[in-house]
PDB file of N, CA and C in Angstrom:
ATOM      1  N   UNK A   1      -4.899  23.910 -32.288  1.00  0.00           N
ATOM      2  CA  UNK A   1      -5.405  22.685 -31.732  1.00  0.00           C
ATOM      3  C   UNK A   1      -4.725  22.450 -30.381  1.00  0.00           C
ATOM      4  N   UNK A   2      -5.342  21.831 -29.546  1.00  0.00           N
ATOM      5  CA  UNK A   2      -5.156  21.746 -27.962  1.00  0.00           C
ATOM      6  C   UNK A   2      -4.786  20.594 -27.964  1.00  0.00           C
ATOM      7  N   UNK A   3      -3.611  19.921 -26.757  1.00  0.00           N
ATOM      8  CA  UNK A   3      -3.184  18.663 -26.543  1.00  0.00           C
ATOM      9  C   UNK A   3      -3.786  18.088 -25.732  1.00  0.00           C
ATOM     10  N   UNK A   4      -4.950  17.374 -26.067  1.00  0.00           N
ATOM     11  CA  UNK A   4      -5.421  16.399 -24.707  1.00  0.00           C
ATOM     12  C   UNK A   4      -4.605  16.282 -23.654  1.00  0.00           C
ATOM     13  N   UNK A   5      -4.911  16.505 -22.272  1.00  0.00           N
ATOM     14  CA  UNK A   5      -4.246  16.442 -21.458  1.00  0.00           C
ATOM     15  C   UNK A   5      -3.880  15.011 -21.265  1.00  0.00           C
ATOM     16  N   UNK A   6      -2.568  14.545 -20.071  1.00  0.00           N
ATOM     17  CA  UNK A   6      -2.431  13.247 -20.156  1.00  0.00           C
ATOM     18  C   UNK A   6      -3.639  12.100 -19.042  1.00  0.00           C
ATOM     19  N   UNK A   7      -3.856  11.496 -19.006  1.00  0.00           N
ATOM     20  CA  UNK A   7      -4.570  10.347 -18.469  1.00  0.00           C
ATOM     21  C   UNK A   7      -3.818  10.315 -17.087  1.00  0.00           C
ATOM     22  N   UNK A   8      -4.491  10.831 -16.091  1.00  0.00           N
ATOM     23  CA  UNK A   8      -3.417  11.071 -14.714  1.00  0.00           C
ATOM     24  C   UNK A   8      -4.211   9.118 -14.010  1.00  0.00           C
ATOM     25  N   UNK A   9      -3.668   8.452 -13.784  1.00  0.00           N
ATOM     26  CA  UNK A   9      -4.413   6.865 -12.956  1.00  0.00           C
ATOM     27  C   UNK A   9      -4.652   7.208 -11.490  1.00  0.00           C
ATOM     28  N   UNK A  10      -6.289   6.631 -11.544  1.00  0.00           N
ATOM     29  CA  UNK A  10      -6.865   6.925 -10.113  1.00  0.00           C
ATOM     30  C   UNK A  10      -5.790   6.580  -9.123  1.00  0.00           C
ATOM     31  N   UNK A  11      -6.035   7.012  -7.799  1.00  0.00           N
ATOM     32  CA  UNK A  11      -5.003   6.837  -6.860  1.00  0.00           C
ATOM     33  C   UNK A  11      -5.894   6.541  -5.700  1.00  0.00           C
ATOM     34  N   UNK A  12      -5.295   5.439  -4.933  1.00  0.00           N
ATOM     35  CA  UNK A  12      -6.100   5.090  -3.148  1.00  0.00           C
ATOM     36  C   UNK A  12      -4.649   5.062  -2.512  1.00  0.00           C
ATOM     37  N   UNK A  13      -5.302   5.401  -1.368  1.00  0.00           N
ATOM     38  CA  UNK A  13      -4.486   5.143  -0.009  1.00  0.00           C
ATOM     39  C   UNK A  13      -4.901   3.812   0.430  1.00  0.00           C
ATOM     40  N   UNK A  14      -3.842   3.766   0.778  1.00  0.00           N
ATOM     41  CA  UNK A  14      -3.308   2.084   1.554  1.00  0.00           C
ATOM     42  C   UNK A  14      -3.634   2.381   3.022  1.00  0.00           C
ATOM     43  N   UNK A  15      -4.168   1.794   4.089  1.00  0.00           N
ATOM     44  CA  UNK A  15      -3.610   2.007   5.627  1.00  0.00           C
ATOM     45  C   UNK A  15      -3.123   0.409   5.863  1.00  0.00           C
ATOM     46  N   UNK A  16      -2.838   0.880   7.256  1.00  0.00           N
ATOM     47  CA  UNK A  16      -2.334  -0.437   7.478  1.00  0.00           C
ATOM     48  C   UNK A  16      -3.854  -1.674   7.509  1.00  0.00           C
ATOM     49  N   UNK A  17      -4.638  -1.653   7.815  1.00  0.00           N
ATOM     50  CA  UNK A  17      -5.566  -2.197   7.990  1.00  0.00           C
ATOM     51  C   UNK A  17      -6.095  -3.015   6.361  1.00  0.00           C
ATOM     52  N   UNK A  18      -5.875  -2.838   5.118  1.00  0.00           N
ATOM     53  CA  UNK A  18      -5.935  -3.157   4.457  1.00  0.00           C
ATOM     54  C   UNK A  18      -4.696  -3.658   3.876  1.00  0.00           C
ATOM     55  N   UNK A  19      -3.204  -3.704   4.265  1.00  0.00           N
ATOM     56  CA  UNK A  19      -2.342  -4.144   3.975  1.00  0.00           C
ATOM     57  C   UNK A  19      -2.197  -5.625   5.362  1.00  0.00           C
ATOM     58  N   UNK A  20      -2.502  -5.327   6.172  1.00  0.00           N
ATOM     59  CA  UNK A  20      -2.331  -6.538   7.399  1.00  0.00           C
ATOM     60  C   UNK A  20      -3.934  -7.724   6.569  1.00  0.00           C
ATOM     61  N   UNK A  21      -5.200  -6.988   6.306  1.00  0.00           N
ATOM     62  CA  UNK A  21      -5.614  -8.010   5.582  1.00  0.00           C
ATOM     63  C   UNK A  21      -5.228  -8.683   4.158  1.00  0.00           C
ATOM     64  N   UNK A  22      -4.588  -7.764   3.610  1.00  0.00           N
ATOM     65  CA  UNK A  22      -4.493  -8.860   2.064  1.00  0.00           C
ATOM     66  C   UNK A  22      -3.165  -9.824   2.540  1.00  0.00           C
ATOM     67  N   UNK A  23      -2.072  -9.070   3.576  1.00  0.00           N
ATOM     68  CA  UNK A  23      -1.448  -9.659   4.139  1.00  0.00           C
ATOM     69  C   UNK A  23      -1.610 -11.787   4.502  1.00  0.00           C
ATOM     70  N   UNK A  24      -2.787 -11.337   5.440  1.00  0.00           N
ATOM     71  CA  UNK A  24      -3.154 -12.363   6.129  1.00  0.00           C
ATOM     72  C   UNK A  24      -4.591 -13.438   5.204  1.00  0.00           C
ATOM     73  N   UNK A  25      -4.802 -12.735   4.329  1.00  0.00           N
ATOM     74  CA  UNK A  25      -5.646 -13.585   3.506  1.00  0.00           C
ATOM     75  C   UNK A  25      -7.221 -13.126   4.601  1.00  0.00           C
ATOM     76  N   UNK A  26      -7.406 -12.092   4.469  1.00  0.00           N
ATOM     77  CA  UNK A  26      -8.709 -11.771   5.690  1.00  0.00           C
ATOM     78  C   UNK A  26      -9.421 -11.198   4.660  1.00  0.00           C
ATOM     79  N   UNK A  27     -10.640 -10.752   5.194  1.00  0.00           N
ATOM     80  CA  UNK A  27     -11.854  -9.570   4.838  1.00  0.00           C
ATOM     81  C   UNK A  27     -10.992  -8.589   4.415  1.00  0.00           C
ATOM     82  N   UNK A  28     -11.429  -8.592   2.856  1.00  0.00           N
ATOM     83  CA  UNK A  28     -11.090  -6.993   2.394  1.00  0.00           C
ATOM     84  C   UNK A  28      -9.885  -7.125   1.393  1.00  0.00           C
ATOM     85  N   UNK A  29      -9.583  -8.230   1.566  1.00  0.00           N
ATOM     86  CA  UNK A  29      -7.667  -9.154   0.932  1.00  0.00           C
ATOM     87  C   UNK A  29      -8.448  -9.228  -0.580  1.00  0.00           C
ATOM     88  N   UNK A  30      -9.067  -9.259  -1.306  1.00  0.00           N
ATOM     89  CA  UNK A  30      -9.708  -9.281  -2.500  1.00  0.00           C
ATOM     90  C   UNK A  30      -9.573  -8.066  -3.263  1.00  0.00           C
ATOM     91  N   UNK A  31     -10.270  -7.326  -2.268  1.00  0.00           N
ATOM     92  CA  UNK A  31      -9.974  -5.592  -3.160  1.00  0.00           C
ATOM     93  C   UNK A  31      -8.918  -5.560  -3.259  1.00  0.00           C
ATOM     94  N   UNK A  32      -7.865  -5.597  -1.999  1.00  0.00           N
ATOM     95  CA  UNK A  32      -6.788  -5.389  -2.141  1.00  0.00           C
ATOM     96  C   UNK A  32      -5.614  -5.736  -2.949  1.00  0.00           C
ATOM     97  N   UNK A  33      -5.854  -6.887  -3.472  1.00  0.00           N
ATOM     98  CA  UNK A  33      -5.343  -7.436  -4.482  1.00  0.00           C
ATOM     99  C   UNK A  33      -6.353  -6.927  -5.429  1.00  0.00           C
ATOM    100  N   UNK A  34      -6.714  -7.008  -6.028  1.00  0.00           N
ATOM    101  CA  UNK A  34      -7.307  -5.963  -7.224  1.00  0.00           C
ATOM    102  C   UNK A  34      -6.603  -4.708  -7.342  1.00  0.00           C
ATOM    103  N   UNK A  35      -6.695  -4.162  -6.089  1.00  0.00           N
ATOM    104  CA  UNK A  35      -5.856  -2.588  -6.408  1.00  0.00           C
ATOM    105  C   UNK A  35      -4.113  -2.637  -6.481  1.00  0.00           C
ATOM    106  N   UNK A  36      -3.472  -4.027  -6.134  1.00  0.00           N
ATOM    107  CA  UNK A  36      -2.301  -4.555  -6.764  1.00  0.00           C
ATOM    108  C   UNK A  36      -2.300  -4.351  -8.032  1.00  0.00           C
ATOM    109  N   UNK A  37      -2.895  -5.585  -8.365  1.00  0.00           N
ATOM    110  CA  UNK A  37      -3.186  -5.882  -9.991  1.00  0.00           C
ATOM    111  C   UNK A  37      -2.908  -4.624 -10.794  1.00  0.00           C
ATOM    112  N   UNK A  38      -3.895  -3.761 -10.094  1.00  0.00           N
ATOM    113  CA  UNK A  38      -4.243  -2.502 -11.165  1.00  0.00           C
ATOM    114  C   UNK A  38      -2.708  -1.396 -11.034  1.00  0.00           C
ATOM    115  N   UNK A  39      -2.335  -1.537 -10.010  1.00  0.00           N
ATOM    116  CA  UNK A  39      -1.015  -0.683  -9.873  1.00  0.00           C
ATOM    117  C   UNK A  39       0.040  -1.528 -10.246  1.00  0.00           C
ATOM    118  N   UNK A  40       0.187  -2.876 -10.548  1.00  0.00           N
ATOM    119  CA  UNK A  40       1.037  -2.901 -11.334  1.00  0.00           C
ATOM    120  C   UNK A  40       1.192  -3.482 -12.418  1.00  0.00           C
ATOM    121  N   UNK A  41      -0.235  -2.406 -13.421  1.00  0.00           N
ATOM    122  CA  UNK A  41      -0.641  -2.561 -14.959  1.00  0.00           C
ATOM    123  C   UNK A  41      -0.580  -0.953 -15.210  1.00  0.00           C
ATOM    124  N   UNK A  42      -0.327  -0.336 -14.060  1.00  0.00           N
ATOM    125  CA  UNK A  42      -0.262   1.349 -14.518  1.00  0.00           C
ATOM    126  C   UNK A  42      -1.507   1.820 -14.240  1.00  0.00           C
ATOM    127  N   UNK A  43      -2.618   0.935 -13.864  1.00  0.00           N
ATOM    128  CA  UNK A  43      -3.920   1.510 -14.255  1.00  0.00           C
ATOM    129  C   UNK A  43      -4.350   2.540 -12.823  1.00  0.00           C
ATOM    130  N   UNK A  44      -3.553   2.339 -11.446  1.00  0.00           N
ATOM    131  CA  UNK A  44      -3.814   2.923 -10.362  1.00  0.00           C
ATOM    132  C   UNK A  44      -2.514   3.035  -9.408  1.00  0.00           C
ATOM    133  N   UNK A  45      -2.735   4.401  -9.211  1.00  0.00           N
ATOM    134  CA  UNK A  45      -1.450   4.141  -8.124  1.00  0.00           C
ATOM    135  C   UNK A  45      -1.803   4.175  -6.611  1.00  0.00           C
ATOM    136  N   UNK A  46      -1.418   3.784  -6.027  1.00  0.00           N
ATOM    137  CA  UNK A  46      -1.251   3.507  -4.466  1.00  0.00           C
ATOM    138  C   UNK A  46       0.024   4.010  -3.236  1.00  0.00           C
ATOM    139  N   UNK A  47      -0.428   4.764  -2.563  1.00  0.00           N
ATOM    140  CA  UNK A  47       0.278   5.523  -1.656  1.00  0.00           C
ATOM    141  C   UNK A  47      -0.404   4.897  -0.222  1.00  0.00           C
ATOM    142  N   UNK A  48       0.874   5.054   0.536  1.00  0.00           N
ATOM    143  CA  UNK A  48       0.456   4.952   2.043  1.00  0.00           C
ATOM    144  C   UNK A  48       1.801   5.583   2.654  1.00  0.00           C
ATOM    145  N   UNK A  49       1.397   6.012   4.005  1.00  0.00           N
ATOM    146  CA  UNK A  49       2.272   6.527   4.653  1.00  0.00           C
ATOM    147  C   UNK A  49       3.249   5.974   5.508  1.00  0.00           C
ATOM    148  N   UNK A  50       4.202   6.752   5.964  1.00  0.00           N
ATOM    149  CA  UNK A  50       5.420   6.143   6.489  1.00  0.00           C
ATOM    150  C   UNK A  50       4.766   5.382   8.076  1.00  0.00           C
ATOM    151  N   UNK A  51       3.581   6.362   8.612  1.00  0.00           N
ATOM    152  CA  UNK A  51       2.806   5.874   9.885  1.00  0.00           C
ATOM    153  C   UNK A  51       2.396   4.503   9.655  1.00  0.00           C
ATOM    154  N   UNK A  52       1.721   4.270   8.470  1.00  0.00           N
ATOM    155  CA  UNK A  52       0.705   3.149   8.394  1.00  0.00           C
ATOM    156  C   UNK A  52       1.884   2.181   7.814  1.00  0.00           C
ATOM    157  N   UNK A  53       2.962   2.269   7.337  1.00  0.00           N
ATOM    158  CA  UNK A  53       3.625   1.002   7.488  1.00  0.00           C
ATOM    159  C   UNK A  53       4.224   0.665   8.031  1.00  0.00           C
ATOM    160  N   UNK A  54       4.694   1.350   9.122  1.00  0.00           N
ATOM    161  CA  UNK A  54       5.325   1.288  10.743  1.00  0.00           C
ATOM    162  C   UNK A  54       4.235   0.594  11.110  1.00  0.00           C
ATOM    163  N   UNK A  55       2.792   1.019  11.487  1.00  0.00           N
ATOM    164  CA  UNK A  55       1.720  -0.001  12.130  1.00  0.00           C
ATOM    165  C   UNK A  55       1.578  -0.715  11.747  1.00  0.00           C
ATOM    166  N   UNK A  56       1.914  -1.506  10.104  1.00  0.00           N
ATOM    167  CA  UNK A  56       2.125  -2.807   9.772  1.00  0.00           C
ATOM    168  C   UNK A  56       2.606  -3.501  10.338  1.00  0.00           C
ATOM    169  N   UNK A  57       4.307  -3.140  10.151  1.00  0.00           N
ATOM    170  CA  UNK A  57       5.502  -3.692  11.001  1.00  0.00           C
ATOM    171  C   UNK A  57       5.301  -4.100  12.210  1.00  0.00           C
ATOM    172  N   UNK A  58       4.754  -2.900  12.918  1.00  0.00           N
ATOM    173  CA  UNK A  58       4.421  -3.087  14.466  1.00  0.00           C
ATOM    174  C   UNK A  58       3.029  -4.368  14.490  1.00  0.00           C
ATOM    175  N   UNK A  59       2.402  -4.500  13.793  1.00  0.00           N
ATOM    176  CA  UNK A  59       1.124  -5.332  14.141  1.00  0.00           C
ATOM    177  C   UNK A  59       1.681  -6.784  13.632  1.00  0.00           C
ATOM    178  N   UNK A  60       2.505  -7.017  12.339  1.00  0.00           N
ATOM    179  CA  UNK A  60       2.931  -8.042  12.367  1.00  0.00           C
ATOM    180  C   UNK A  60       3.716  -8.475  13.403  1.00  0.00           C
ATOM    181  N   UNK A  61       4.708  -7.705  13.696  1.00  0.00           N
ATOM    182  CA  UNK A  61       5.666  -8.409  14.670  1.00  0.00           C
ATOM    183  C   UNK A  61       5.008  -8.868  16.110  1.00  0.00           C
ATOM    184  N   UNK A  62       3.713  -7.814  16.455  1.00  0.00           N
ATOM    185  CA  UNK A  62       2.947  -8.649  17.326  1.00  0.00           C
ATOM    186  C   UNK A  62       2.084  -9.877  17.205  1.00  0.00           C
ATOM    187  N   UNK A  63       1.687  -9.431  15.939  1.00  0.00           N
ATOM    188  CA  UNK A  63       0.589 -11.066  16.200  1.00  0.00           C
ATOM    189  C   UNK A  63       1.724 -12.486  15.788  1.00  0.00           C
ATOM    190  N   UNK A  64       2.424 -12.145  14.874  1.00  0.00           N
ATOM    191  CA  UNK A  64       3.373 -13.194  14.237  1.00  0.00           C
ATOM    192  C   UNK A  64       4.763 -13.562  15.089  1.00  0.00           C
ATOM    193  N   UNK A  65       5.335 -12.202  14.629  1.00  0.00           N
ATOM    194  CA  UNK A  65       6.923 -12.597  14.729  1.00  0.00           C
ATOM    195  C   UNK A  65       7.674 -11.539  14.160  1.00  0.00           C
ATOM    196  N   UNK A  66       8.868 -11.405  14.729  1.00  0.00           N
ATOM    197  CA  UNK A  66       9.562 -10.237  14.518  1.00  0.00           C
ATOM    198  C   UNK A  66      10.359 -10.326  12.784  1.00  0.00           C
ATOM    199  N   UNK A  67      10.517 -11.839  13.063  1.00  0.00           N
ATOM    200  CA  UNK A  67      11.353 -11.937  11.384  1.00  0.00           C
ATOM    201  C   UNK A  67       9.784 -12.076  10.130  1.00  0.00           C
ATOM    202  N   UNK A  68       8.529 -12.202  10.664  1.00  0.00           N
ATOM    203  CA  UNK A  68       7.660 -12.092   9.708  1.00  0.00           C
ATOM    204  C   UNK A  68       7.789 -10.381   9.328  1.00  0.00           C
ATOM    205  N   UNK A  69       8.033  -9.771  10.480  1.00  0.00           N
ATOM    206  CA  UNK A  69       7.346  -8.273   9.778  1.00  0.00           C
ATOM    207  C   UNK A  69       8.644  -8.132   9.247  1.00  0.00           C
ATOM    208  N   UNK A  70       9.866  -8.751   9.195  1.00  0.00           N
ATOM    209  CA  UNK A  70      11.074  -8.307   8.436  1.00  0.00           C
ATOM    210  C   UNK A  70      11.023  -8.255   7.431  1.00  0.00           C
ATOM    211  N   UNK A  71      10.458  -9.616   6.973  1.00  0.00           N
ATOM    212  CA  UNK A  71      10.203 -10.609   5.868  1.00  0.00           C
ATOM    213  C   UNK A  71       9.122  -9.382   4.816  1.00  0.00           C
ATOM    214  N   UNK A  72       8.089  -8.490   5.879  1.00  0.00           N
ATOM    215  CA  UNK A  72       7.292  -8.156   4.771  1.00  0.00           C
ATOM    216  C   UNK A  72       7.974  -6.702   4.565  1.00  0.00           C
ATOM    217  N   UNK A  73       9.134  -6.288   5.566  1.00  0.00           N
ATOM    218  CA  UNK A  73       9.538  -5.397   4.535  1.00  0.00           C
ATOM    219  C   UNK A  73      10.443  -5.457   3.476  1.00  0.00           C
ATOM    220  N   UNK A  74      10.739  -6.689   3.593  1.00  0.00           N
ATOM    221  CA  UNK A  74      11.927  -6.473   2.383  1.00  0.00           C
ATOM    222  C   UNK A  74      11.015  -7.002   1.243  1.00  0.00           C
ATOM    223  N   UNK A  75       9.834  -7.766   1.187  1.00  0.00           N
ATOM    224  CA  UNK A  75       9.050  -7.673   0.225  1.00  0.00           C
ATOM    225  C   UNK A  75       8.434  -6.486  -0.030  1.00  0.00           C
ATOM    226  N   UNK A  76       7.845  -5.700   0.490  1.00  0.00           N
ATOM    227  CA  UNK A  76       7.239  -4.242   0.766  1.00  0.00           C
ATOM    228  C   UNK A  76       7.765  -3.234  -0.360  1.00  0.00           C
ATOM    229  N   UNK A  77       9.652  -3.665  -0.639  1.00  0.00           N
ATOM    230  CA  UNK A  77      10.643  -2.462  -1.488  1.00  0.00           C
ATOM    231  C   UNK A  77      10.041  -2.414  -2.942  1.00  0.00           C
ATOM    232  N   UNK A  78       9.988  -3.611  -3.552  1.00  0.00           N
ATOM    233  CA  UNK A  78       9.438  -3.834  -4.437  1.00  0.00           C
ATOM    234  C   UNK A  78       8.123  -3.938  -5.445  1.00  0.00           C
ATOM    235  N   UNK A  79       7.464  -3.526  -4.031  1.00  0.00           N
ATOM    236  CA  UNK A  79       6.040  -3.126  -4.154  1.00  0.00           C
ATOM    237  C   UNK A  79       5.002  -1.932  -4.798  1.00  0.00           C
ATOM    238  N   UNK A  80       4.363  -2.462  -5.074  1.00  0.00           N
ATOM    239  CA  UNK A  80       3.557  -1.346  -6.288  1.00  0.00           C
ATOM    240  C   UNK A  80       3.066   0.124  -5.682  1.00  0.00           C
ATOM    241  N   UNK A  81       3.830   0.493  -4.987  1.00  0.00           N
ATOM    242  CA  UNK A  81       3.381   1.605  -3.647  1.00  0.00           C
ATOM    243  C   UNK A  81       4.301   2.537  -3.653  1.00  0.00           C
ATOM    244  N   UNK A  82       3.646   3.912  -3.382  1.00  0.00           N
ATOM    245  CA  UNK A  82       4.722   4.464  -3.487  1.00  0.00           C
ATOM    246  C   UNK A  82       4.413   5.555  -1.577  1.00  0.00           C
ATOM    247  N   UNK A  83       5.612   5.282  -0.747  1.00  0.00           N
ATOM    248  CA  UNK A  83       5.445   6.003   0.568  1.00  0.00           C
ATOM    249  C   UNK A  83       5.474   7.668   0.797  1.00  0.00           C
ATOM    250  N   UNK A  84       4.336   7.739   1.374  1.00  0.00           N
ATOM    251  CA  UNK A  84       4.388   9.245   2.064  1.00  0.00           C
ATOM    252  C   UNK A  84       4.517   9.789   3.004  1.00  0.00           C
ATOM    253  N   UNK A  85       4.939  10.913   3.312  1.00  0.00           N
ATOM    254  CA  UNK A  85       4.432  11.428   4.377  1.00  0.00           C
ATOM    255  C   UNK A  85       3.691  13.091   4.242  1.00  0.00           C
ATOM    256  N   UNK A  86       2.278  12.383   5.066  1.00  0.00           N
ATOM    257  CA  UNK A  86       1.877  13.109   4.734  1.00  0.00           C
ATOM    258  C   UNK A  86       1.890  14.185   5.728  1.00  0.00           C
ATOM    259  N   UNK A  87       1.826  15.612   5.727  1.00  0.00           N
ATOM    260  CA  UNK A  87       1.814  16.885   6.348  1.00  0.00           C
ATOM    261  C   UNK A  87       1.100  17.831   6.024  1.00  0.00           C
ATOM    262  N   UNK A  88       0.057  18.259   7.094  1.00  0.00           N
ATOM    263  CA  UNK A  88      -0.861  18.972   6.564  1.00  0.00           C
ATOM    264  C   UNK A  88      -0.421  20.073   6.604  1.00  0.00           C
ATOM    265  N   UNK A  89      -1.102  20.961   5.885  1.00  0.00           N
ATOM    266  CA  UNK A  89      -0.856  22.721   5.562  1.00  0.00           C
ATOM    267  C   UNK A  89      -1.681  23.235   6.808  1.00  0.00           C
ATOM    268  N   UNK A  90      -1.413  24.281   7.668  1.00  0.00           N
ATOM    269  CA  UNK A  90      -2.651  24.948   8.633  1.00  0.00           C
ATOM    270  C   UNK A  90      -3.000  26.310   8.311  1.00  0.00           C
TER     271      UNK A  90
END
């Protein structure tokens, strides 16, 4: 008899563009919180890269303030995300 393999949870990428909206309560801040929810019930995991949360940082501290984009990284540590970098093979 064979062991069912295990249940691997769908996975999305994050960019910054969907983290600056759920951020800011904008277009698109709905899914995005949904795909929270679901990553931190186990049901999905979520990756983004070391680029796209630098362009967070960088886009908050422009439109806001330098201690807002501080503010969202030290919330950011704790977050249902796990960072990459990604590197392609040629």
């Amino acid at each position: 008899m064979t062991k069912p393999e295990p249940k691997v949870p769908e996975c999305k990428i994050v960019d910054s563009w969907a983290m600056i909206a759920w951020i800011g309560d904008e277009p698109g801040a709905a899914a995005m919180q949904e795909f929270v929810e679901r990553a931190e019930s186990g049901g999905l995991r979520l990756f983004m890269s070391v680029v796209n949360l630098g362009e967070t940082f960088y886009i908050l501290a422009k439109r806001r303030s330098l201690a807002v984009a501080e503010q969202f990284l030290d919330l950011f540590r704790p977050f249902p995300l796990r960072l990459t970098c990604l590197i392609g093979k040629e």
